[in-house]
PDB file of N, CA and C in Angstrom:
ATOM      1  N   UNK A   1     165.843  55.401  79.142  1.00  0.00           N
ATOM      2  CA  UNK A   1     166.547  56.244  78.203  1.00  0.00           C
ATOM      3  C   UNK A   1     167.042  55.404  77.033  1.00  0.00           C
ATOM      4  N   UNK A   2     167.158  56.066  76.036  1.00  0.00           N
ATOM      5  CA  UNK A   2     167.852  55.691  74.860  1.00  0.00           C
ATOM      6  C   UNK A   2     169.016  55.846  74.167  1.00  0.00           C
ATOM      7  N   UNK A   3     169.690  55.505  73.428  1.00  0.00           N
ATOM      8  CA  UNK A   3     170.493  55.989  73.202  1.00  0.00           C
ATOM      9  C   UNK A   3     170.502  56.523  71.347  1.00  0.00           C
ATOM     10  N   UNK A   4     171.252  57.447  70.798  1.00  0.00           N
ATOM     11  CA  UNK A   4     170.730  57.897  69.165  1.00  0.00           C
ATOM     12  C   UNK A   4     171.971  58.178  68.815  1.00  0.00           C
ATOM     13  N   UNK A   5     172.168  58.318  67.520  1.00  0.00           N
ATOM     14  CA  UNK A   5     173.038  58.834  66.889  1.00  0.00           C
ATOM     15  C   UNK A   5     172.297  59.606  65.808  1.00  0.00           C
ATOM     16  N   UNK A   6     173.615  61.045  65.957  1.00  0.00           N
ATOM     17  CA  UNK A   6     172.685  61.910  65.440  1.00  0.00           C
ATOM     18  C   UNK A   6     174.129  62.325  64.447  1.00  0.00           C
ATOM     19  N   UNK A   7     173.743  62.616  62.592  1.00  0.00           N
ATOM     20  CA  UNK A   7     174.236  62.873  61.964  1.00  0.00           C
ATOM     21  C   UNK A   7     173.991  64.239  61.622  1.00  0.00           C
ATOM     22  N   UNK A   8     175.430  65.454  61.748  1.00  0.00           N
ATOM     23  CA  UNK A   8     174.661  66.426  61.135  1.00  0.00           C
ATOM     24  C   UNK A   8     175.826  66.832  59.832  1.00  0.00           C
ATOM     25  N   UNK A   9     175.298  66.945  58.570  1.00  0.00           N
ATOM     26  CA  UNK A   9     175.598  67.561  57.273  1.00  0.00           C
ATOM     27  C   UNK A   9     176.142  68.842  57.322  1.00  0.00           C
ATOM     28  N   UNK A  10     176.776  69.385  57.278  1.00  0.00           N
ATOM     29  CA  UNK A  10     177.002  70.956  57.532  1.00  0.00           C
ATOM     30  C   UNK A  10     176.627  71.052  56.281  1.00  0.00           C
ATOM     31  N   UNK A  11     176.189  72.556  55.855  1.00  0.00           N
ATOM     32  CA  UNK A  11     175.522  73.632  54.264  1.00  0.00           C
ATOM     33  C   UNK A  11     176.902  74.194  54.340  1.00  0.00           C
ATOM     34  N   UNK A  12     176.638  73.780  52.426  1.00  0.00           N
ATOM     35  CA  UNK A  12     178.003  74.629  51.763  1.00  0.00           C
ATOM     36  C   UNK A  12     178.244  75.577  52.521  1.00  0.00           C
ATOM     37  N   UNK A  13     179.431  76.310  52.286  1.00  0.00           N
ATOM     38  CA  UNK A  13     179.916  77.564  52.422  1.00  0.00           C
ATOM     39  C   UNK A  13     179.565  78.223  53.930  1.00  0.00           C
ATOM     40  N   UNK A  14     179.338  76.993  54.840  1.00  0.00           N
ATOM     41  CA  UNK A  14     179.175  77.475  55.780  1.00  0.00           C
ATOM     42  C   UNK A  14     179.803  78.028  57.408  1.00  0.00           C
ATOM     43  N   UNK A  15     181.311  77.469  56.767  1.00  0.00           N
ATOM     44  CA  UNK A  15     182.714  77.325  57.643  1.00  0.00           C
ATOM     45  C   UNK A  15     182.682  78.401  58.389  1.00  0.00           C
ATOM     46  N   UNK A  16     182.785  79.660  57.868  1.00  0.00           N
ATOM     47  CA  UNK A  16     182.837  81.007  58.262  1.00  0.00           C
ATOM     48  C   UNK A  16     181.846  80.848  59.710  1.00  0.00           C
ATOM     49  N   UNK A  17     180.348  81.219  59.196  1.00  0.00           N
ATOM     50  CA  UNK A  17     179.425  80.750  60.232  1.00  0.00           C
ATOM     51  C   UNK A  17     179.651  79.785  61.726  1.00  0.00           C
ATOM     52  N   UNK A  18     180.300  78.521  61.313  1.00  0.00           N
ATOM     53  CA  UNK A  18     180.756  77.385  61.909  1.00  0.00           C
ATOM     54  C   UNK A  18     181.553  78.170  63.426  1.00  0.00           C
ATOM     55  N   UNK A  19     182.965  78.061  62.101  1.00  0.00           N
ATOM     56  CA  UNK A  19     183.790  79.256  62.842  1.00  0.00           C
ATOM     57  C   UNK A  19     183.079  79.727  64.129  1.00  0.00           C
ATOM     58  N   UNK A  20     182.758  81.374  64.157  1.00  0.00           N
ATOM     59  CA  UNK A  20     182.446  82.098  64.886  1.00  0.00           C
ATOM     60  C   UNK A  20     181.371  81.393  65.693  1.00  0.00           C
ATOM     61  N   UNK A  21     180.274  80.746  65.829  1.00  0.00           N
ATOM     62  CA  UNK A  21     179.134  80.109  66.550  1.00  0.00           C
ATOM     63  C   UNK A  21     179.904  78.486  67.479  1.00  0.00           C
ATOM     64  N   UNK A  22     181.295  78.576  66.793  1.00  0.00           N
ATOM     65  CA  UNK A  22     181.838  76.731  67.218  1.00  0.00           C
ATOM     66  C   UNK A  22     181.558  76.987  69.103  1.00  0.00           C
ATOM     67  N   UNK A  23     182.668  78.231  69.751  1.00  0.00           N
ATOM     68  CA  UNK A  23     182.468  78.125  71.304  1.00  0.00           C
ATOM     69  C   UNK A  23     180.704  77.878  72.027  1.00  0.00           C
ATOM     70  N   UNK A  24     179.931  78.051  70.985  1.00  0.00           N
ATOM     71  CA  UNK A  24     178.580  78.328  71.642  1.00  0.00           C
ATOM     72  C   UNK A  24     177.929  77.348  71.648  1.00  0.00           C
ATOM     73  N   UNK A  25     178.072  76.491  70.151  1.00  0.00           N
ATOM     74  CA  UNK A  25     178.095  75.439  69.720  1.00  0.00           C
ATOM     75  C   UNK A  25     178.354  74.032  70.771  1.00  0.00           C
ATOM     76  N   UNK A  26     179.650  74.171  71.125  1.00  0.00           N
ATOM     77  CA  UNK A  26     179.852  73.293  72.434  1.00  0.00           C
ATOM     78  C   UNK A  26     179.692  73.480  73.700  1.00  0.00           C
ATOM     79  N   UNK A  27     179.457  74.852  74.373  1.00  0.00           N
ATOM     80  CA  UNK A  27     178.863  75.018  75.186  1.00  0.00           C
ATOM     81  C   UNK A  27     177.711  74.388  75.227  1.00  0.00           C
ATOM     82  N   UNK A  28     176.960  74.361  74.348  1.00  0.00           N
ATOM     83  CA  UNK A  28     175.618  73.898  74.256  1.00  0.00           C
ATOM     84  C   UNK A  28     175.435  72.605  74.279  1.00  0.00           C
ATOM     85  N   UNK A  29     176.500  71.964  73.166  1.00  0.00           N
ATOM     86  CA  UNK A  29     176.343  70.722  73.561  1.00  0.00           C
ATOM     87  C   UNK A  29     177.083  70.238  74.949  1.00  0.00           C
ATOM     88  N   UNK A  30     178.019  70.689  75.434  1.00  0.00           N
ATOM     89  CA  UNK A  30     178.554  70.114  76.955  1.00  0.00           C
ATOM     90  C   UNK A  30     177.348  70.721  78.002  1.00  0.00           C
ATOM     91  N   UNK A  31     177.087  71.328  77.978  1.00  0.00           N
ATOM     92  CA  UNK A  31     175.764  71.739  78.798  1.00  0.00           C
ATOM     93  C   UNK A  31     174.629  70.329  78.993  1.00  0.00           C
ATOM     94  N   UNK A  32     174.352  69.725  77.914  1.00  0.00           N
ATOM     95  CA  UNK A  32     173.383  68.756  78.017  1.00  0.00           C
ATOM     96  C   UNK A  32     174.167  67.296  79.035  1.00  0.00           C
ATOM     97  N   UNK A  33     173.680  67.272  80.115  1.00  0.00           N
ATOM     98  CA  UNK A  33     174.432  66.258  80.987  1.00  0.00           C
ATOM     99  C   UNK A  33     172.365  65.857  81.452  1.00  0.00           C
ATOM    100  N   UNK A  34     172.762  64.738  82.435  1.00  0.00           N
ATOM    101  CA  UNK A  34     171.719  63.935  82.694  1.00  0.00           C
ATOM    102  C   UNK A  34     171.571  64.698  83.868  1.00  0.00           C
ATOM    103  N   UNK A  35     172.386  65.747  84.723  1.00  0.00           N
ATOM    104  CA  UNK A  35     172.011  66.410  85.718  1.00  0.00           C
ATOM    105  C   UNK A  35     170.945  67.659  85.177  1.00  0.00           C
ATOM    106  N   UNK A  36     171.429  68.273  84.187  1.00  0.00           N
ATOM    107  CA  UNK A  36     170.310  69.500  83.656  1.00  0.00           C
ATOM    108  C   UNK A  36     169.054  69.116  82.983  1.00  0.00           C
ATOM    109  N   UNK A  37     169.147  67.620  82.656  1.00  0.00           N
ATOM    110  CA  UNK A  37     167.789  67.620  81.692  1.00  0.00           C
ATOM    111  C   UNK A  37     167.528  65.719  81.356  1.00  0.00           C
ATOM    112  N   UNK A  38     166.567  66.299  80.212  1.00  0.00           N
ATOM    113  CA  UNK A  38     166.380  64.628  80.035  1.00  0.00           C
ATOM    114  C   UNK A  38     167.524  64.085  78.769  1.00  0.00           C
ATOM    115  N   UNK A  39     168.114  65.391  78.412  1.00  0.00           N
ATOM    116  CA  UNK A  39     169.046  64.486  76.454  1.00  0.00           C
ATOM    117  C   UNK A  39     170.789  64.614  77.811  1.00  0.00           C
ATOM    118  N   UNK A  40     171.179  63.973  77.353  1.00  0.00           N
ATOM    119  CA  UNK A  40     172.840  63.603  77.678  1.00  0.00           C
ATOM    120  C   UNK A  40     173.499  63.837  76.542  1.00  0.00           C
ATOM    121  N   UNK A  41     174.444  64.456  76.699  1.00  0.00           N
ATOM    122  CA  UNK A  41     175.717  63.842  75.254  1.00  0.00           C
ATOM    123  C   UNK A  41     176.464  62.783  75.606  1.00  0.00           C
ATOM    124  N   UNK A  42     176.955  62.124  75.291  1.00  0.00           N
ATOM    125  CA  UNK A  42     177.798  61.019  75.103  1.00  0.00           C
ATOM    126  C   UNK A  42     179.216  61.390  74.800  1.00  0.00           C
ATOM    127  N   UNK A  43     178.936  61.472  73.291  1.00  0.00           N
ATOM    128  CA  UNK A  43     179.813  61.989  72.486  1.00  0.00           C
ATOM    129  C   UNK A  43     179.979  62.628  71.630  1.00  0.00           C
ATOM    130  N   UNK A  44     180.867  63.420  70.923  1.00  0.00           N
ATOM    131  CA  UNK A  44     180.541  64.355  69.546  1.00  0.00           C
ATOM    132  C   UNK A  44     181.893  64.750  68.998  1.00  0.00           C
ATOM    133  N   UNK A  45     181.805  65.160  67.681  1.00  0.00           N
ATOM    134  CA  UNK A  45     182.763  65.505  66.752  1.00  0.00           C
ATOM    135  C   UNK A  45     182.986  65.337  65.230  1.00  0.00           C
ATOM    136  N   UNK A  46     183.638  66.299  64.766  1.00  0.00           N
ATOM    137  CA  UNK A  46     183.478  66.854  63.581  1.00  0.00           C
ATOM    138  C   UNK A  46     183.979  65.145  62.661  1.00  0.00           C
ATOM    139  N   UNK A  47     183.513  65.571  61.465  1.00  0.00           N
ATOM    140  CA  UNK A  47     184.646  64.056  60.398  1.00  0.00           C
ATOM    141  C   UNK A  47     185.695  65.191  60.231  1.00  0.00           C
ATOM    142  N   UNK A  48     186.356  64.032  59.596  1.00  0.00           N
ATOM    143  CA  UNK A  48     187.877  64.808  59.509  1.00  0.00           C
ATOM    144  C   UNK A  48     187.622  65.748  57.774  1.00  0.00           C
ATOM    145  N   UNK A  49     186.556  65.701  57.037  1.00  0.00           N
ATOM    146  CA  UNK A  49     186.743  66.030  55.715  1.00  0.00           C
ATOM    147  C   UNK A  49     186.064  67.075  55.842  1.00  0.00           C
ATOM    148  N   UNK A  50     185.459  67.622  56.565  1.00  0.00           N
ATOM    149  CA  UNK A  50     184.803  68.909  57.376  1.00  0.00           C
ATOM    150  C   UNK A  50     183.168  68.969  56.805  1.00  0.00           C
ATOM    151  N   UNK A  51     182.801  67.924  56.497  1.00  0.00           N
ATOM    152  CA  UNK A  51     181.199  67.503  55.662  1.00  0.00           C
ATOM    153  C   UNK A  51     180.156  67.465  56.719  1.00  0.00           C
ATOM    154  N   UNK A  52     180.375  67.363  57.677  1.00  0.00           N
ATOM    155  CA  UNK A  52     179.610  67.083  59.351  1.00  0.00           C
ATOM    156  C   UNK A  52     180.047  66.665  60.045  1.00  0.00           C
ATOM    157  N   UNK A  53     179.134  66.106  60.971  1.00  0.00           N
ATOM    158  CA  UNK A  53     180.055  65.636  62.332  1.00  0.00           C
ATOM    159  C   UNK A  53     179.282  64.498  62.815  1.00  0.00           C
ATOM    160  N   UNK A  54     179.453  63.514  63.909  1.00  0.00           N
ATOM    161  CA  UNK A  54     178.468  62.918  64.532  1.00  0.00           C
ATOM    162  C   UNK A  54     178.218  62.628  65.730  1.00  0.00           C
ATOM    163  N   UNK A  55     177.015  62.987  66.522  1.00  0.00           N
ATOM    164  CA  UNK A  55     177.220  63.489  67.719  1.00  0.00           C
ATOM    165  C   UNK A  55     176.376  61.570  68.695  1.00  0.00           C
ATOM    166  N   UNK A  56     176.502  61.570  69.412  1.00  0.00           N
ATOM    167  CA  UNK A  56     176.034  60.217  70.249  1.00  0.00           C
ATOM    168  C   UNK A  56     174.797  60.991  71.726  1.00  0.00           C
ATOM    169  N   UNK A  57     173.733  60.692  72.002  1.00  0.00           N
ATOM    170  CA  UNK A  57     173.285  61.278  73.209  1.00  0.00           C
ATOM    171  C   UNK A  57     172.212  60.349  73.475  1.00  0.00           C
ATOM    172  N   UNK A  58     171.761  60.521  74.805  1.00  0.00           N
ATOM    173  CA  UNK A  58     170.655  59.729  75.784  1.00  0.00           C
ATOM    174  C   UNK A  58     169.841  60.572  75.543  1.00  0.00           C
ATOM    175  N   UNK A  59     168.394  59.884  75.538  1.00  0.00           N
ATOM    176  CA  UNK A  59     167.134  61.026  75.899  1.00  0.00           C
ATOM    177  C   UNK A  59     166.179  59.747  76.063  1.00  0.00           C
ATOM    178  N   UNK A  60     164.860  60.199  76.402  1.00  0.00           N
ATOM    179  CA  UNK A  60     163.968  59.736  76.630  1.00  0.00           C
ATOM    180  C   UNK A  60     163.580  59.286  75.673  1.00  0.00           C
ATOM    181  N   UNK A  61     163.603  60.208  74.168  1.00  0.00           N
ATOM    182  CA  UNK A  61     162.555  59.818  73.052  1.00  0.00           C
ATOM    183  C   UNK A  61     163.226  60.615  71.665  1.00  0.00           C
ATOM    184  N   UNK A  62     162.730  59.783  70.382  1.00  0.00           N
ATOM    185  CA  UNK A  62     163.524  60.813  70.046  1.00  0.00           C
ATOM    186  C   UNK A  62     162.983  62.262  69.189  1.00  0.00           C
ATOM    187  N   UNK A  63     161.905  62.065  69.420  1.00  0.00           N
ATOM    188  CA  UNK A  63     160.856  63.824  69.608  1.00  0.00           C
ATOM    189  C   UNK A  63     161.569  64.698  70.507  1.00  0.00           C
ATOM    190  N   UNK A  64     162.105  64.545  71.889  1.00  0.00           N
ATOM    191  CA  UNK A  64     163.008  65.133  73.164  1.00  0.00           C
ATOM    192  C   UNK A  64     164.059  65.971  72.754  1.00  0.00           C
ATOM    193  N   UNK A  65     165.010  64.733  71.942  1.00  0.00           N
ATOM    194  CA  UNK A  65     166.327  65.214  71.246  1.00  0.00           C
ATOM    195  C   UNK A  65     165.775  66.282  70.254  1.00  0.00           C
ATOM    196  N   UNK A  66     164.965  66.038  69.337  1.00  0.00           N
ATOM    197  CA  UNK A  66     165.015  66.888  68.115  1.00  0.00           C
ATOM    198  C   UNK A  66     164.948  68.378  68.334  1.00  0.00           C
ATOM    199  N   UNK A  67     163.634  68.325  69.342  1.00  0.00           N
ATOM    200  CA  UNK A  67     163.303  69.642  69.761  1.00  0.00           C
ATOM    201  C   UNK A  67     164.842  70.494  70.959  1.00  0.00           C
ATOM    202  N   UNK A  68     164.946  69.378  71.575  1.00  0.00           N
ATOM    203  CA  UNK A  68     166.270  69.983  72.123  1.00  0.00           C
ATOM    204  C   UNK A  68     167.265  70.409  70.796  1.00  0.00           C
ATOM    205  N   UNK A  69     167.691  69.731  69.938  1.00  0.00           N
ATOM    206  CA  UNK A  69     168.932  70.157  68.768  1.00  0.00           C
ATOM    207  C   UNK A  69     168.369  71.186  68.249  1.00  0.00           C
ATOM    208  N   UNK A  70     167.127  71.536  68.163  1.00  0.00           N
ATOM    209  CA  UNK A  70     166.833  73.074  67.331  1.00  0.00           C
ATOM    210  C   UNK A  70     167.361  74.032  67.819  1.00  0.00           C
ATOM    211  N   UNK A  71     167.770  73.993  68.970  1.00  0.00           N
ATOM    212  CA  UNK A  71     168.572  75.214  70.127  1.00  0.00           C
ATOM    213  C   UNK A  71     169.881  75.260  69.850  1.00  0.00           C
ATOM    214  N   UNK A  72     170.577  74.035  69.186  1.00  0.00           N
ATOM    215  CA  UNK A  72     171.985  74.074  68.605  1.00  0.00           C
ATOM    216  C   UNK A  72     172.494  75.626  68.463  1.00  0.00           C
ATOM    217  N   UNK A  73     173.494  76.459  68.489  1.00  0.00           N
ATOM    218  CA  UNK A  73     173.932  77.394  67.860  1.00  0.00           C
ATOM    219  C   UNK A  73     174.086  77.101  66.262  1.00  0.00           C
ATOM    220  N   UNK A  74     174.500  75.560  66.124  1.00  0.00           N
ATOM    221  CA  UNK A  74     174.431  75.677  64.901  1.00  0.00           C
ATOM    222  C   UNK A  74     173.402  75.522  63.812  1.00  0.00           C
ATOM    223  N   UNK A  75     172.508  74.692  64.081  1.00  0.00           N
ATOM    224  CA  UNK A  75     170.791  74.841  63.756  1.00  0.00           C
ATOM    225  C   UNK A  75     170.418  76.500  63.768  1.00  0.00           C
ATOM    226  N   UNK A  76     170.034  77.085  64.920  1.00  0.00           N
ATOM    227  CA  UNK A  76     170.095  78.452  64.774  1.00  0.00           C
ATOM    228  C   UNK A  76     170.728  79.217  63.747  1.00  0.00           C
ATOM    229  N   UNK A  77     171.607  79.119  63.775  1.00  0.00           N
ATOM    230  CA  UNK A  77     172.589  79.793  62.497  1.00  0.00           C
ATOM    231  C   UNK A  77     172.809  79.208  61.054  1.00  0.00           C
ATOM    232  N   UNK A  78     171.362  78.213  61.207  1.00  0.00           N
ATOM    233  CA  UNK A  78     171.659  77.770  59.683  1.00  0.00           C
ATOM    234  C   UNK A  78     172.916  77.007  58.757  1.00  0.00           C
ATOM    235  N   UNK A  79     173.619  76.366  59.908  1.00  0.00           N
ATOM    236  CA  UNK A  79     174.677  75.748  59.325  1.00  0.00           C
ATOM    237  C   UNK A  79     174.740  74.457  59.039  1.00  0.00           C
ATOM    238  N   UNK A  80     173.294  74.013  59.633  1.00  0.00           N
ATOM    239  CA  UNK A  80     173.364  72.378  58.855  1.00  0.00           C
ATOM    240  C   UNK A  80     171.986  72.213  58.090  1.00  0.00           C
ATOM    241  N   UNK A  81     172.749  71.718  56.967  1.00  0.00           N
ATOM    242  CA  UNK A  81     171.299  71.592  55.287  1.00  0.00           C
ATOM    243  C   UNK A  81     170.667  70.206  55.716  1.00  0.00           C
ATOM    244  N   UNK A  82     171.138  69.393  56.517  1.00  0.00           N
ATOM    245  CA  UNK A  82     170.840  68.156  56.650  1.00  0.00           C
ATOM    246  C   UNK A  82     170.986  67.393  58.101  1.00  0.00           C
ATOM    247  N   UNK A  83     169.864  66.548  59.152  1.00  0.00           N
ATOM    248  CA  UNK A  83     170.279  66.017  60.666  1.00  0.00           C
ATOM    249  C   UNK A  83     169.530  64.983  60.123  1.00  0.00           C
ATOM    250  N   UNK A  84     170.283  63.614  61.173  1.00  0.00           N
ATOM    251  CA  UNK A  84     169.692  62.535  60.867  1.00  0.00           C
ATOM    252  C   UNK A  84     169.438  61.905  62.326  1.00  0.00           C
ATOM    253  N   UNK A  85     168.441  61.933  62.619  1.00  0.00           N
ATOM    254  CA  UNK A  85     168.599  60.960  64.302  1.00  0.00           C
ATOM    255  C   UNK A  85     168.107  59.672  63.883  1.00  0.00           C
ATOM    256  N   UNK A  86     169.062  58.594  64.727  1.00  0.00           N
ATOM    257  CA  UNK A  86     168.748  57.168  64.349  1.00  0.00           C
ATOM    258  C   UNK A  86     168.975  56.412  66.038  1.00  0.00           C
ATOM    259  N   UNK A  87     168.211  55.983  66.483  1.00  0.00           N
ATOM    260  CA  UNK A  87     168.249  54.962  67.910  1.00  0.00           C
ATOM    261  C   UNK A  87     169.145  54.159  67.386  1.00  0.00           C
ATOM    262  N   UNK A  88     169.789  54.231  68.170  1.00  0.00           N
ATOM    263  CA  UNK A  88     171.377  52.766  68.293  1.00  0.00           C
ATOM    264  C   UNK A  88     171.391  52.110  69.411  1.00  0.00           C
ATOM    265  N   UNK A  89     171.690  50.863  69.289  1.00  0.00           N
ATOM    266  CA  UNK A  89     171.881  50.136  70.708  1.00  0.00           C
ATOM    267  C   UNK A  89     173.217  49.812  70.736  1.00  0.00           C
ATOM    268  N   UNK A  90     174.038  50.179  71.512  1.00  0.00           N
ATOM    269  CA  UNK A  90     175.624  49.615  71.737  1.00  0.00           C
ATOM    270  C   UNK A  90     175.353  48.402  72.962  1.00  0.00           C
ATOM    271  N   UNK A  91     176.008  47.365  72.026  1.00  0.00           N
ATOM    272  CA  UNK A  91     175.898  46.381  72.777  1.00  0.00           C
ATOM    273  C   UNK A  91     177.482  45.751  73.211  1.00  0.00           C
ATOM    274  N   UNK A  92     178.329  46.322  72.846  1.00  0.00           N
ATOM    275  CA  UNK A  92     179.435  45.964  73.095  1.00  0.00           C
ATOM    276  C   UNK A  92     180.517  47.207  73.116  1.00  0.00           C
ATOM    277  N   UNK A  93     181.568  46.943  73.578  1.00  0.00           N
ATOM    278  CA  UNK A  93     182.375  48.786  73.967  1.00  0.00           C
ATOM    279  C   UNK A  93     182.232  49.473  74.590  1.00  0.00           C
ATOM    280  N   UNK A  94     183.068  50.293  75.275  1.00  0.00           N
ATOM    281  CA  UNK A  94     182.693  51.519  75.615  1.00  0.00           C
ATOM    282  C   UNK A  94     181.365  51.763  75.890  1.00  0.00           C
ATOM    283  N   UNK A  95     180.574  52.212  75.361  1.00  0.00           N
ATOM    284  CA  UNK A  95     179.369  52.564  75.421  1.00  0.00           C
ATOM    285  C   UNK A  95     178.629  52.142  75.869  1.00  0.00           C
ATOM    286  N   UNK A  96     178.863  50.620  75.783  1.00  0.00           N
ATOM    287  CA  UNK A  96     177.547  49.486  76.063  1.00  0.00           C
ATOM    288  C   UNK A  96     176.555  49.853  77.385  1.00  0.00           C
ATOM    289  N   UNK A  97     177.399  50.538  78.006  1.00  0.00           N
ATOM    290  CA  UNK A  97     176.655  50.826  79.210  1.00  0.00           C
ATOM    291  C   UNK A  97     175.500  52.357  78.987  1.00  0.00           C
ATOM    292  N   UNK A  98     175.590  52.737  78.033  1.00  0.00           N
ATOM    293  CA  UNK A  98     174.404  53.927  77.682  1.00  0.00           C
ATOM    294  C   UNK A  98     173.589  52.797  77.231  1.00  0.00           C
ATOM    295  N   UNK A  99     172.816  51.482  76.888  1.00  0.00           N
ATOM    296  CA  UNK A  99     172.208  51.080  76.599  1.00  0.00           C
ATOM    297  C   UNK A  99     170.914  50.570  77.600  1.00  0.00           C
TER     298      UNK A  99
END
């Protein structure tokens, strides 16, 4: 497994949207554990300036993740103009052990 960091941009004017889809939103992402599948979350959460968020997860590959994040509530609902997945290696912290 790997580990990624995944950047997502929220689209203007899209708070409203946000809003109402947020409970489904994290359902979805707390749902992804290493018992249901191959992507894990790690970690996740909004920036504080409300521009996106950035989420941390395990998967096999990162073709796995992508196609898994299209299921997002918020992907679905069109609330992010912009995702960035990037493989990270934590080699120290917390984390080091998702590596």
């Amino acid at each position: 497994m790997s580990v990624f960091a995944v950047e997502y941009v929220y689209a203007a004017d899209s708070e409203a949207v946000r809003d109402e889809h947020r409970p489904t939103h994290r359902a979805f992402l707390t749902g992804l554990t290493a018992e249901t599948g191959d992507v894990a979350l790690i970690a996740a959460g909004p920036y504080t300036d409300g521009s996106g968020a950035l989420l941390m997860f395990s998967a096999p590959e990162e073709a796995v993740l992508a196609a898994t994040l299209k299921n997002d509530p918020f992907a679905v609902h069109g609330t992010i103009s912009a995702l960035r997945i990037t493989a990270w290696a934590p080699v120290t912290g917390e984390l080091k052990h998702h590596a």
